[in-house]
N, C-alpha and C. Protein backbone atom coordinates (compact mmCIF):
# COMPACT_ATOMS: atom_id res chain seq x y z
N UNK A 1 26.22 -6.43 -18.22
CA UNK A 1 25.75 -6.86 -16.91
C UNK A 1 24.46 -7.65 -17.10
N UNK A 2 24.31 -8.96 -16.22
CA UNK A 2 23.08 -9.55 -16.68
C UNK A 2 21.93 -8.99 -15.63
N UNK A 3 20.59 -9.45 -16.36
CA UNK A 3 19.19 -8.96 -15.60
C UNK A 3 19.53 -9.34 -14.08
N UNK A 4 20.40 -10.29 -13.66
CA UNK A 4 19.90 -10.59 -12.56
C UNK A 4 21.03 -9.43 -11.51
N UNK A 5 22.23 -9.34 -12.06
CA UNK A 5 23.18 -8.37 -11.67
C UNK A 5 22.48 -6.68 -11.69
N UNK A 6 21.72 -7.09 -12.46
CA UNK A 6 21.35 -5.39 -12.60
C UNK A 6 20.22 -5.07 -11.45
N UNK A 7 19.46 -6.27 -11.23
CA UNK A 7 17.85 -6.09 -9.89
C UNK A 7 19.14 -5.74 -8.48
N UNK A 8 19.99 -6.91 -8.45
CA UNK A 8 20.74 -6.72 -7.34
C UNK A 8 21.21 -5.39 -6.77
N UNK A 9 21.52 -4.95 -8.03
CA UNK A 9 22.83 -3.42 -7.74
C UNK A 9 21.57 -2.71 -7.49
N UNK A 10 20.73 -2.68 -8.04
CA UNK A 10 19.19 -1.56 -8.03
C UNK A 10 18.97 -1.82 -6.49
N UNK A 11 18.96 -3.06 -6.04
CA UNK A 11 18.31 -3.64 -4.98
C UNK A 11 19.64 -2.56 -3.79
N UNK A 12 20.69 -2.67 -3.81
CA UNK A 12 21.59 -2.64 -2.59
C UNK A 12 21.93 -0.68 -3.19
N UNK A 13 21.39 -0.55 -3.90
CA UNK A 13 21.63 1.18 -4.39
C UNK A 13 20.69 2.07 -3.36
N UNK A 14 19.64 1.22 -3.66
CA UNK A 14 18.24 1.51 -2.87
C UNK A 14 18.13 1.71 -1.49
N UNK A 15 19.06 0.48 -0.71
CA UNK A 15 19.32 -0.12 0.47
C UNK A 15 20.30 1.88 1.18
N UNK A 16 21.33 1.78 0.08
CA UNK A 16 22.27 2.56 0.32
C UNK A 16 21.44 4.27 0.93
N UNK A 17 20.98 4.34 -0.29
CA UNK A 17 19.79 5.47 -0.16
C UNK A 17 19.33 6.35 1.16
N UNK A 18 19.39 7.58 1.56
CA UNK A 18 18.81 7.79 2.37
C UNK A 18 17.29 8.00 2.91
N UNK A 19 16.97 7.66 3.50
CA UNK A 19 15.21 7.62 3.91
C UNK A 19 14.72 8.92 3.95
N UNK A 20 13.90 9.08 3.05
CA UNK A 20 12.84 10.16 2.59
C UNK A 20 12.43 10.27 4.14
N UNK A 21 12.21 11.67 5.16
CA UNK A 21 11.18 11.45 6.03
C UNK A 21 9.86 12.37 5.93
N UNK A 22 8.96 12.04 4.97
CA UNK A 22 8.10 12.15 4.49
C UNK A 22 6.60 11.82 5.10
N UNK A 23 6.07 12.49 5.58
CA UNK A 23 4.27 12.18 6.38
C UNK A 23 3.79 11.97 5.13
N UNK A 24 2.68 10.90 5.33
CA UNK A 24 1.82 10.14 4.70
C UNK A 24 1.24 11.15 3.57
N UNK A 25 0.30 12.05 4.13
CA UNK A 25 0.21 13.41 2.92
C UNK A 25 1.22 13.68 1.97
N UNK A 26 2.40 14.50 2.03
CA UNK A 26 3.59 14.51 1.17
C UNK A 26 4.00 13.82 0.70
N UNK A 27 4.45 12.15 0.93
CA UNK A 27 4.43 11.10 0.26
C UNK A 27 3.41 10.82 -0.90
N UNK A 28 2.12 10.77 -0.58
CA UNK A 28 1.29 10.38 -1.19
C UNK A 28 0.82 10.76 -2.21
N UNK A 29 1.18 12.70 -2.10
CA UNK A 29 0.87 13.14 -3.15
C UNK A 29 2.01 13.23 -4.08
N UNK A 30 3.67 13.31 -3.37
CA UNK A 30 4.57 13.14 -4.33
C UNK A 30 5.14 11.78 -5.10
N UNK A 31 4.57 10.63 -4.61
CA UNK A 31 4.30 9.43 -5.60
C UNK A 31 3.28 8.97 -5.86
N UNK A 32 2.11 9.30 -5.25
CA UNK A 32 0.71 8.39 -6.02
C UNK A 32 0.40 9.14 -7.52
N UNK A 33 0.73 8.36 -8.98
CA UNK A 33 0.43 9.47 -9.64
C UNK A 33 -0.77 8.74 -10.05
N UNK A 34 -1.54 7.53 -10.18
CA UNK A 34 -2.90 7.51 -10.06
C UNK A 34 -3.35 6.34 -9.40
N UNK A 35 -4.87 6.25 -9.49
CA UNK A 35 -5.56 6.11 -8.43
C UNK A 35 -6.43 5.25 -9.36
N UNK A 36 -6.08 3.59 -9.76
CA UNK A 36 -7.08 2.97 -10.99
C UNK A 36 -8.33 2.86 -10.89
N UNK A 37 -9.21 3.15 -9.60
CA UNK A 37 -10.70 2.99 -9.31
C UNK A 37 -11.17 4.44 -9.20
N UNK A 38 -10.29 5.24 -9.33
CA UNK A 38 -11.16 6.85 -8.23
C UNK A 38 -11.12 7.48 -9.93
N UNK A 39 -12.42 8.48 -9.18
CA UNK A 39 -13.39 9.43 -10.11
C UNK A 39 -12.82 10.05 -10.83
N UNK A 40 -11.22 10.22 -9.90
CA UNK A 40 -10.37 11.48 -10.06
C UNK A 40 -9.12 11.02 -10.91
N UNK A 41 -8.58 11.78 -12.21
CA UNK A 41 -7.96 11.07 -12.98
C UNK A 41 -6.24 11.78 -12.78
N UNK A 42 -5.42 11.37 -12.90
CA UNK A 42 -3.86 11.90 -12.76
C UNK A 42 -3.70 12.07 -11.40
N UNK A 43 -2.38 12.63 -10.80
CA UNK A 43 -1.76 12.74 -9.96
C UNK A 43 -2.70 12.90 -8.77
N UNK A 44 -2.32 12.20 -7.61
CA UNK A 44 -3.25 12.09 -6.23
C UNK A 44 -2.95 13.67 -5.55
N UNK A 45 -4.18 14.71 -4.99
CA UNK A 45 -4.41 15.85 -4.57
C UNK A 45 -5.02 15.55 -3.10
N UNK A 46 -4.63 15.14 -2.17
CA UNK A 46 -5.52 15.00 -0.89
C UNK A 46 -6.58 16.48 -0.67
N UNK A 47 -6.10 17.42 -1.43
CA UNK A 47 -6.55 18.62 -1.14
C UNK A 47 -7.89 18.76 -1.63
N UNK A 48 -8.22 17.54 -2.62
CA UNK A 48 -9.35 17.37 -3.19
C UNK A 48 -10.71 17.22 -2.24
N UNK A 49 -10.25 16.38 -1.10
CA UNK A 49 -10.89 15.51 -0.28
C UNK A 49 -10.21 15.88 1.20
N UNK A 50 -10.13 17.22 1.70
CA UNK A 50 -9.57 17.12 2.88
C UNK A 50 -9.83 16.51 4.21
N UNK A 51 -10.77 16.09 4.20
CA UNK A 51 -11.24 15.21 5.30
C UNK A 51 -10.59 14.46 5.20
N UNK A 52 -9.83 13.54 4.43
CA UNK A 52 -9.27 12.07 4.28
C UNK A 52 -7.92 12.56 4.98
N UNK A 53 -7.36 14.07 5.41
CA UNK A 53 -5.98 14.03 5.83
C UNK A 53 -5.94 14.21 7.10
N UNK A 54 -6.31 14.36 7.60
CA UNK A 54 -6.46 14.34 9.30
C UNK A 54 -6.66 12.60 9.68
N UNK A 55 -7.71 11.77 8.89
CA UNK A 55 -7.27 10.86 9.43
C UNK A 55 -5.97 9.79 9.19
N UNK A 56 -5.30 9.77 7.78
CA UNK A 56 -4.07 9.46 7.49
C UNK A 56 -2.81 10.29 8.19
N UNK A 57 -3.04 11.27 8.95
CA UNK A 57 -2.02 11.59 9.56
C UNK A 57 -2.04 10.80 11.27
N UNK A 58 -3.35 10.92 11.56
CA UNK A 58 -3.65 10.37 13.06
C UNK A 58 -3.41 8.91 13.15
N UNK A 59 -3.73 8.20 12.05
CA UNK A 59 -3.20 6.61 11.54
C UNK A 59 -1.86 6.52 11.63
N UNK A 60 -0.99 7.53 11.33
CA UNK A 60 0.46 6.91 10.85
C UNK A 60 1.26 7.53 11.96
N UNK A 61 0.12 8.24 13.52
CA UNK A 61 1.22 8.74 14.28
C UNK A 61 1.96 7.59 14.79
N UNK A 62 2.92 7.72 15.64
CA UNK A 62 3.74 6.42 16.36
C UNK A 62 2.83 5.77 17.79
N UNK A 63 1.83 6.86 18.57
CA UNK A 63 1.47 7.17 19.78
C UNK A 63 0.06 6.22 19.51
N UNK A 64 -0.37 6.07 18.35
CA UNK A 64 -1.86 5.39 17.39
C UNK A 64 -1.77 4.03 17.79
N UNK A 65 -2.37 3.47 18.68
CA UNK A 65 -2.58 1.89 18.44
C UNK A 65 -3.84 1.41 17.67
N UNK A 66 -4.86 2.12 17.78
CA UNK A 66 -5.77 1.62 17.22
C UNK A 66 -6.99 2.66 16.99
N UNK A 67 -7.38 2.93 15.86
CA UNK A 67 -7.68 3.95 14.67
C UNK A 67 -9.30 3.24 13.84
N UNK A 68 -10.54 4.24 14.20
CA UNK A 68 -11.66 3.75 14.23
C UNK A 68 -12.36 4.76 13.72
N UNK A 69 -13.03 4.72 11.98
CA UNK A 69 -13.66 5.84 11.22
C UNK A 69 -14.59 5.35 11.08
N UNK A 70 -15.77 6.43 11.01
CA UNK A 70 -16.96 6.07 10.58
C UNK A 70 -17.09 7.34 9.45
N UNK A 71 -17.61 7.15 8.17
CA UNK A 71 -17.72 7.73 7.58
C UNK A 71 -18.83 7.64 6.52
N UNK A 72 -19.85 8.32 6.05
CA UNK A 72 -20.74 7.68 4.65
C UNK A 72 -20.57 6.66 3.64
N UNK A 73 -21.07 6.04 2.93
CA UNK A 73 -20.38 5.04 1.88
C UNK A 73 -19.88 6.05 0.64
N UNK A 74 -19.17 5.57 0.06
CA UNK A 74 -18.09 6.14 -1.10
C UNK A 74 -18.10 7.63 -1.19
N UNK A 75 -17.13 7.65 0.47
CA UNK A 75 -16.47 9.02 0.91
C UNK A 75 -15.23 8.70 0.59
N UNK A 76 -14.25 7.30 0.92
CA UNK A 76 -12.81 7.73 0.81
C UNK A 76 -12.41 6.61 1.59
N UNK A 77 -13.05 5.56 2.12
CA UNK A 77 -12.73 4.82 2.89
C UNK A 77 -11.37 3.62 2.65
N UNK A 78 -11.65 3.53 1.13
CA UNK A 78 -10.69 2.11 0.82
C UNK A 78 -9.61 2.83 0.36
N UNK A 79 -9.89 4.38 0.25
CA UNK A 79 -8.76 5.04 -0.30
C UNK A 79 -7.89 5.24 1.17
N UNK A 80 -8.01 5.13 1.90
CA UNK A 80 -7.48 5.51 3.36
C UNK A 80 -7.10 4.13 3.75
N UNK A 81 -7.64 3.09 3.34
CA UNK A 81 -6.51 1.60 3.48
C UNK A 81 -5.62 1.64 2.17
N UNK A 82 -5.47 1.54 1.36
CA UNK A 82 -5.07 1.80 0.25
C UNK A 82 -3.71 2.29 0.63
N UNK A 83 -3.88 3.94 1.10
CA UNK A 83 -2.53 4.40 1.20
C UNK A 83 -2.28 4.17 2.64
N UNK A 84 -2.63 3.84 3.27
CA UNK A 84 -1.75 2.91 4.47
C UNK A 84 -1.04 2.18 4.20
N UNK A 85 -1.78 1.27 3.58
CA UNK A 85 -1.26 -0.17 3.13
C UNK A 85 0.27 -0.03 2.38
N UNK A 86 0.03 0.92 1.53
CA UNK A 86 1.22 1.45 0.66
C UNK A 86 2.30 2.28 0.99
N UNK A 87 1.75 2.86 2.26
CA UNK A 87 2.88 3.75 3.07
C UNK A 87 3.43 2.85 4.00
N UNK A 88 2.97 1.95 4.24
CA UNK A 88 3.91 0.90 5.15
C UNK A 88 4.63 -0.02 4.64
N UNK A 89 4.16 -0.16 3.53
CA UNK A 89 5.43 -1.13 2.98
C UNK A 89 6.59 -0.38 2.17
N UNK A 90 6.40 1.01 1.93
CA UNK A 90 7.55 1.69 1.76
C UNK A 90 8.12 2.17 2.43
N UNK A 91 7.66 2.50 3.47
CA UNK A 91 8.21 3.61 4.43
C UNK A 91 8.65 2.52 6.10
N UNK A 92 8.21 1.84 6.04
CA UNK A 92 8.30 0.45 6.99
C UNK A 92 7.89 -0.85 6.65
N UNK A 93 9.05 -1.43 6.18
CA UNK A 93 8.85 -2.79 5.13
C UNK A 93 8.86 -3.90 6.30
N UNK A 94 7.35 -4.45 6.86
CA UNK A 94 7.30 -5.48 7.96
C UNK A 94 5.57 -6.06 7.60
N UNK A 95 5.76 -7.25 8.23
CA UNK A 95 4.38 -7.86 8.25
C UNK A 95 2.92 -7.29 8.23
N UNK A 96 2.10 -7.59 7.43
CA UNK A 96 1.02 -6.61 7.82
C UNK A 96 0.25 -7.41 7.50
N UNK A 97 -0.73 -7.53 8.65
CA UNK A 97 -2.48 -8.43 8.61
C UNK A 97 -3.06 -7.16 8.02
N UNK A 98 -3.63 -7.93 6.81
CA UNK A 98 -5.13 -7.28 6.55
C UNK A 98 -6.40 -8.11 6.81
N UNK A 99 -6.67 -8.08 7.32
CA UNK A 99 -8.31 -8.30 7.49
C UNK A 99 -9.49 -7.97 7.24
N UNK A 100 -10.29 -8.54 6.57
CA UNK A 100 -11.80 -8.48 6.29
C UNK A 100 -12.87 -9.26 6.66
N UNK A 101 -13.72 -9.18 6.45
CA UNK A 101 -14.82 -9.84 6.91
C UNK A 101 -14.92 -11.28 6.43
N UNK A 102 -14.48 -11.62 5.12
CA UNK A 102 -14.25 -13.16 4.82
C UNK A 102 -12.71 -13.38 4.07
N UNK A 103 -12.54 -13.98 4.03
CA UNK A 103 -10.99 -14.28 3.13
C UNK A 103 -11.44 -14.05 1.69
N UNK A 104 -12.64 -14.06 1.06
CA UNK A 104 -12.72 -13.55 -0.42
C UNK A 104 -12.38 -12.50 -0.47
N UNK A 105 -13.17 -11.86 0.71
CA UNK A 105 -13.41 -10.06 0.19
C UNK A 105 -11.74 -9.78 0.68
N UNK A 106 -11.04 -10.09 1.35
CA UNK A 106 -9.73 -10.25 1.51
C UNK A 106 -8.74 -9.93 0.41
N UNK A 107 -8.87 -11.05 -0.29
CA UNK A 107 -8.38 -11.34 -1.06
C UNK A 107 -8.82 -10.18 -2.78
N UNK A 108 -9.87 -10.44 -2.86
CA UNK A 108 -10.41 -9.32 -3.57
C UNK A 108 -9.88 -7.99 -3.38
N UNK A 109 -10.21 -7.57 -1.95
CA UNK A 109 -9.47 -6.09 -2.10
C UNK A 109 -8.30 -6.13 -2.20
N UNK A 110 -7.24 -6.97 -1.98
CA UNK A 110 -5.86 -6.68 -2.30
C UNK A 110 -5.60 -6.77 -3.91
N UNK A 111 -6.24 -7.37 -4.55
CA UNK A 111 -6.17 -8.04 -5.86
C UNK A 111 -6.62 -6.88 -6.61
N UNK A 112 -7.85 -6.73 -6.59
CA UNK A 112 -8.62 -5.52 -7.58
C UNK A 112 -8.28 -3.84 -7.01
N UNK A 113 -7.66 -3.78 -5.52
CA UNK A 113 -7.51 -2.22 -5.40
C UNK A 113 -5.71 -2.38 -5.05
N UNK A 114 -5.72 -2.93 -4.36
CA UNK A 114 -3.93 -2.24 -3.80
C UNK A 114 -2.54 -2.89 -5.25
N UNK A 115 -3.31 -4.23 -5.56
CA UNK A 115 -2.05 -4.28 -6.80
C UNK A 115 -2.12 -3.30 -7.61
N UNK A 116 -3.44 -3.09 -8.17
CA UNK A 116 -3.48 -2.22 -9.59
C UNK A 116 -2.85 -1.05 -8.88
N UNK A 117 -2.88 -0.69 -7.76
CA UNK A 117 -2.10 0.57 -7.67
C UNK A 117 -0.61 0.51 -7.14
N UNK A 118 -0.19 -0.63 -6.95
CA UNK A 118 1.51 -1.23 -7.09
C UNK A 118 1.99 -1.13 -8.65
N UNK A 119 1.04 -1.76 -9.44
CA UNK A 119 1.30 -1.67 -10.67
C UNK A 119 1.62 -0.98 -11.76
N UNK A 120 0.54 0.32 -11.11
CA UNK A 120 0.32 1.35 -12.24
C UNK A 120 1.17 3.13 -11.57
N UNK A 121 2.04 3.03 -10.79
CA UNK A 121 2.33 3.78 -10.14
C UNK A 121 4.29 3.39 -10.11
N UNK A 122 5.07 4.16 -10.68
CA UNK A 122 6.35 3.73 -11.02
C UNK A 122 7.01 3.73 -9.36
N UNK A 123 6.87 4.75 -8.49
CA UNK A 123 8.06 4.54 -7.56
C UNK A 123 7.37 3.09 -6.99
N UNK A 124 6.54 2.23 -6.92
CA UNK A 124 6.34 0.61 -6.62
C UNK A 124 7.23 0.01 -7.91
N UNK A 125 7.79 -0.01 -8.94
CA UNK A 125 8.44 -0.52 -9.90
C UNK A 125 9.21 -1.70 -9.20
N UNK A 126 8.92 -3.35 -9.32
CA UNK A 126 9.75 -4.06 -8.92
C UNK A 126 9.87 -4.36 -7.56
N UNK A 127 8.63 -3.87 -7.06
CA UNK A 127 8.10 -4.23 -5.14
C UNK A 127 7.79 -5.27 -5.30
N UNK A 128 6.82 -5.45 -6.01
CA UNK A 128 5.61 -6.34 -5.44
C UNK A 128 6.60 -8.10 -6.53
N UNK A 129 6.55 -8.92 -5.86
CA UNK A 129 7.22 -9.71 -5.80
C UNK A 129 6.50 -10.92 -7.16
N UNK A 130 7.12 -11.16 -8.02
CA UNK A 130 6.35 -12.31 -9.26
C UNK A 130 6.08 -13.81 -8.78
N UNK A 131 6.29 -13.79 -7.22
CA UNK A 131 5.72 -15.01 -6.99
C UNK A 131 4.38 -15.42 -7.02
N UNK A 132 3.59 -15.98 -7.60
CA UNK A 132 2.45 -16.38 -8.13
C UNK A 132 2.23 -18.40 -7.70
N UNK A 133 0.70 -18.31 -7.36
CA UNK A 133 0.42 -20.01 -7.41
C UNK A 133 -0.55 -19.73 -6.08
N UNK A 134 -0.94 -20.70 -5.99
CA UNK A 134 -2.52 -21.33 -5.64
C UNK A 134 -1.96 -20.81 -4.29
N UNK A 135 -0.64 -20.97 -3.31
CA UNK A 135 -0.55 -20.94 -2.06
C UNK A 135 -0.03 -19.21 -1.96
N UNK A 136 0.04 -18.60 -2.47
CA UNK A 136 0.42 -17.02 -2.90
C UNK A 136 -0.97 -16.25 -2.78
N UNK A 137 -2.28 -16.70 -2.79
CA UNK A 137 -3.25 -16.29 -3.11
C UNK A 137 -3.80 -15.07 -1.77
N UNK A 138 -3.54 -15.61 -1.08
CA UNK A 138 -4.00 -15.10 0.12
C UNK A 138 -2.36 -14.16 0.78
N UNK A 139 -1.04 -14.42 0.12
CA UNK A 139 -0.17 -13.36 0.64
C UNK A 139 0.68 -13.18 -0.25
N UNK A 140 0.77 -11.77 -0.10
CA UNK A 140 1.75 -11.07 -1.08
C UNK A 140 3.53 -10.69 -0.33
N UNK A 141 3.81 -11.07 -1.02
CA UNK A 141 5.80 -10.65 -0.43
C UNK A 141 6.49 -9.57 -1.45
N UNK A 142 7.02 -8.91 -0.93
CA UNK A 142 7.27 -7.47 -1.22
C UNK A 142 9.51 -7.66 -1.39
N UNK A 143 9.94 -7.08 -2.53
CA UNK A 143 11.14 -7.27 -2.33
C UNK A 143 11.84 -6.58 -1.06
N UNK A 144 11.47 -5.92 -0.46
CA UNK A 144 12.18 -5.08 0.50
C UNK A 144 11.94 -5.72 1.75
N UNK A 145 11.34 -6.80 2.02
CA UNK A 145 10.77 -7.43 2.94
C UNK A 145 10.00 -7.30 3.41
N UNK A 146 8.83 -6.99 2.86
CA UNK A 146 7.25 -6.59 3.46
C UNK A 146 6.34 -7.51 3.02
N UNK A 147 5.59 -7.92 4.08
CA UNK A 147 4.67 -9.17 3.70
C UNK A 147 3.47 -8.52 3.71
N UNK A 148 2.35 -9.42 3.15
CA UNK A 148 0.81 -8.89 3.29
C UNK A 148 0.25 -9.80 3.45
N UNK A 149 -0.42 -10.11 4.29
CA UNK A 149 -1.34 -11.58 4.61
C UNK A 149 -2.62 -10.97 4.72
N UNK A 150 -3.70 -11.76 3.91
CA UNK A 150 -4.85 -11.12 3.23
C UNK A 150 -5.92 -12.56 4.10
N UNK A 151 -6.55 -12.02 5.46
CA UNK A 151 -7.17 -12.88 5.99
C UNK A 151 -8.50 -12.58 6.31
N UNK A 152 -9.31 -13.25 6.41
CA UNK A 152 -11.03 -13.01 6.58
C UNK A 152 -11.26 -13.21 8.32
N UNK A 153 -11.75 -12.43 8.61
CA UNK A 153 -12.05 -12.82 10.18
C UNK A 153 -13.21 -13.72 10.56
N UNK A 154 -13.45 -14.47 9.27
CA UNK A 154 -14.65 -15.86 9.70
C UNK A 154 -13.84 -16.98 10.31
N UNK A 155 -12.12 -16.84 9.31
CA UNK A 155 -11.47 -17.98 9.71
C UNK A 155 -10.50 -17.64 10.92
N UNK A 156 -10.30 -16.67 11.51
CA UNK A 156 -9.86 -16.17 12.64
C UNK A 156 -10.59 -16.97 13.64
């Protein structure tokens, strides 16, 4: 069977599959097995940091339009976009604005925190899409059909 016959069958096996229904917690800790920036080394423990689960559960209710933390600096904050970011494109593969304050830092955080953890984390194996080039920079496409558009709110 060639490489390209083999992504396909993986691809429509997957499709076939029944949907995990899994809350953001249980998910997170039964596939995040690490975390390439945090203190904390091997498999993700929310139990470590329980504050961070009350608000990833209140984020991912259905009833949630709009979700507003204030918290100390390097409490848990990018770790709580992080696995959003990552629970929606598995668990609901659709468009997603990210926004930051400029299109660098944009771009930066998707680059230096959410790939390395597409990358280094097997159930993402073959998501995150090898399209690459100058116009790719600012959005990522996901095989399952999940987009990421990485925008700065200067140019908004």
């Amino acid at each position: 069977m060639t490489n390209g016959l083999k992504i396909y069958k993986k691809r429509i096996l997957n499709l076939l599959q029944p949907i995990e229904s899994l809350d953001i917690i249980t998910w997170a800790e039964k596939y995040i097995e690490t975390i390439p920036d945090s203190p904390f080394t091997g498999k993700l423990n929310l139990h470590r940091t329980p504050f961070l689960i009350e608000p990833l559960r209140q984020t991912t209710r259905s009833d949630v339009a709009l979700s507003v933390m204030a918290f100390p600096v390097q409490i848990g904050k990018s770790l709580i976009l992080k696995l959003l970011a990552l629970y929606q494109i598995v668990k609901d593969p659709a468009p997603i604005l990210f926004l930051a304050d400029t299109p660098a830092n944009s771009v930066d955080f998707c680059d230096t925190s959410l790939v390395p953890m597409l990358r280094q984390n097997k159930c993402f194996d073959g998501l995150l899409s090898s399209v690459t080039g100058a116009d790719m920079k600012e959005t990522k496409i996901f095989s399952n059909g999940a987009i990421l558009w990485n925008r700065g709110a200067s140019n908004i």
